[in-house]
Protein backbone atom coordinates (compact mmCIF):
# COMPACT_ATOMS: atom_id res chain seq x y z
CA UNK A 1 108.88 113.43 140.63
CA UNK A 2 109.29 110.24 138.50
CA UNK A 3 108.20 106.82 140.48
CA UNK A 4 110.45 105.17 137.51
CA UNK A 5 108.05 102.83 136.78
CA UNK A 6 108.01 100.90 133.18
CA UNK A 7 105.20 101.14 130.83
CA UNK A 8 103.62 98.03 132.44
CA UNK A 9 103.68 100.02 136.07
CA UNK A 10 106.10 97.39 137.37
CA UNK A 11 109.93 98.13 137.95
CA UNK A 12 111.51 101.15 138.95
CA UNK A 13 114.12 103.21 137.75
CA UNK A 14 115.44 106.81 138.51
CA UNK A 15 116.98 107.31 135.21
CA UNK A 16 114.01 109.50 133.70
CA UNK A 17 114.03 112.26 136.91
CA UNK A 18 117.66 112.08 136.90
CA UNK A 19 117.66 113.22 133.30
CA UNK A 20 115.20 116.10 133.66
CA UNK A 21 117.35 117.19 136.59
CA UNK A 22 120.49 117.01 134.96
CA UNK A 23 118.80 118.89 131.74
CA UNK A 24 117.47 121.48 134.20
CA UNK A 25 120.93 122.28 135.98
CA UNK A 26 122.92 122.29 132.50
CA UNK A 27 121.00 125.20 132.05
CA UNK A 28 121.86 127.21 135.29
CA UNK A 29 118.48 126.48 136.96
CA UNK A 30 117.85 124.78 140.39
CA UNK A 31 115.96 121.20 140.56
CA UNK A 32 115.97 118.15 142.98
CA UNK A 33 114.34 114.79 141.85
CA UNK A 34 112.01 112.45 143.57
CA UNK A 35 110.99 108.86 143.00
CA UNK A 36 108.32 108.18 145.35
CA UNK A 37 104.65 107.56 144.49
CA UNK A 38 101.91 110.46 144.20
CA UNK A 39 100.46 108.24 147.02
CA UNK A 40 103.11 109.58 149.33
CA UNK A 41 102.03 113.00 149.01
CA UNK A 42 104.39 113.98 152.36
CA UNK A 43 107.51 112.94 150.77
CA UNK A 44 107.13 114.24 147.39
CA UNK A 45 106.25 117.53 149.53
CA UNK A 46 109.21 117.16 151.79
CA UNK A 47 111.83 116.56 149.26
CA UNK A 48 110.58 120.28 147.85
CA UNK A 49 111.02 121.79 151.38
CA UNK A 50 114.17 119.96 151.83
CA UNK A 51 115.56 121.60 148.76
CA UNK A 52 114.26 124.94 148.28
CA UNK A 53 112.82 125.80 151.93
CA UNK A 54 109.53 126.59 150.44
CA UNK A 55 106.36 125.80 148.25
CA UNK A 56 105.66 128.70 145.44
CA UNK A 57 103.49 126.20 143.48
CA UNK A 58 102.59 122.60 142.77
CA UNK A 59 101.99 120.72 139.53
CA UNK A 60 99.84 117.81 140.01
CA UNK A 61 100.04 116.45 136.33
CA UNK A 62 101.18 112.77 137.46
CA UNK A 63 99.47 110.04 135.12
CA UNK A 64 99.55 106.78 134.06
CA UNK A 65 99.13 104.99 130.50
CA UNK A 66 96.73 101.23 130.09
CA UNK A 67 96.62 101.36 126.51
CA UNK A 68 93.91 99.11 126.59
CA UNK A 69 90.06 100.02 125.32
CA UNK A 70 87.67 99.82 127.99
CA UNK A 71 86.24 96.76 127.58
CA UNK A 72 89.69 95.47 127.77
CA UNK A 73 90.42 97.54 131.12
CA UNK A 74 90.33 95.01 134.13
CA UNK A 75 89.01 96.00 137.71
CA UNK A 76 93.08 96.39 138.84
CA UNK A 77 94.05 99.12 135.96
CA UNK A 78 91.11 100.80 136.23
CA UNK A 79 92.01 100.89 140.64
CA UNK A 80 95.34 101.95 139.62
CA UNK A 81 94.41 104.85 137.39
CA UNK A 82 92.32 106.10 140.36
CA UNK A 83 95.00 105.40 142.47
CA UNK A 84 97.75 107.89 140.44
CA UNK A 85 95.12 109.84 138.83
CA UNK A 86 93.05 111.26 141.18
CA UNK A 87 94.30 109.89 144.88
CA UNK A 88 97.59 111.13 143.92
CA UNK A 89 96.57 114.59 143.31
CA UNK A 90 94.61 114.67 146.15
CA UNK A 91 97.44 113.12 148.71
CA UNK A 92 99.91 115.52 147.38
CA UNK A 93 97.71 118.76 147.23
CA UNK A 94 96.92 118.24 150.38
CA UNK A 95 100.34 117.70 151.92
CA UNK A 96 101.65 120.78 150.43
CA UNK A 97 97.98 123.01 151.42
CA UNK A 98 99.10 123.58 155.03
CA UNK A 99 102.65 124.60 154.11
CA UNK A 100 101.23 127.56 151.37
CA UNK A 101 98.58 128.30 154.02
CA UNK A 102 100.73 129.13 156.51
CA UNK A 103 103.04 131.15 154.10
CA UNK A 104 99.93 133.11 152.88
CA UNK A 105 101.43 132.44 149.16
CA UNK A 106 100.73 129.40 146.84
């Protein structure tokens, strides 16, 4: 999952997932990329199912860079981080919990 966003969190590009997926399938393995936000666990989730038919695992490592210090940090990075950093993981653990409950494996 890549949202594509520039350094700046504006734009959006698939170019980056793309890449890794390419990378992934030059070297016989199986991947599918996604460009929606952490914030929409479901769909991150879905594109998984979609694509493999199951959940074995997920990786909640999504982030996001303000190179700022925090004095510098304003009210709307510091949302934002929370936002990707922590909401995220949450919104996407818990759209995939049901799906490895059910399966007894996860």
């Amino acid at each position: 999952n890549d949202l594509g966003a520039d350094t700046k969190g504006g734009g959006k590009s698939s170019a980056a997932a793309d890449k890794v997926v390419e990378e992934i399938r030059a070297k016989g393995g199986n991947a599918v990329a996604n460009y929606d936000s952490v914030e929409d666990g479901e769909k991150l989730i879905q594109t998984a199912l979609d694509a493999f038919g199951r959940l074995d695992v997920v990786v909640n490592n999504a982030g996001i860079l303000r190179d700022r210090s925090f004095a510098r940090t304003s009210d709307l990075d510091w949302d934002l981080i929370q936002r990707v950093h922590l909401r995220g993981s949450f919104l996407v653990t818990r759209a995939a919990w049901n799906h490895m409950k059910n399966q007894k494996f996860g």
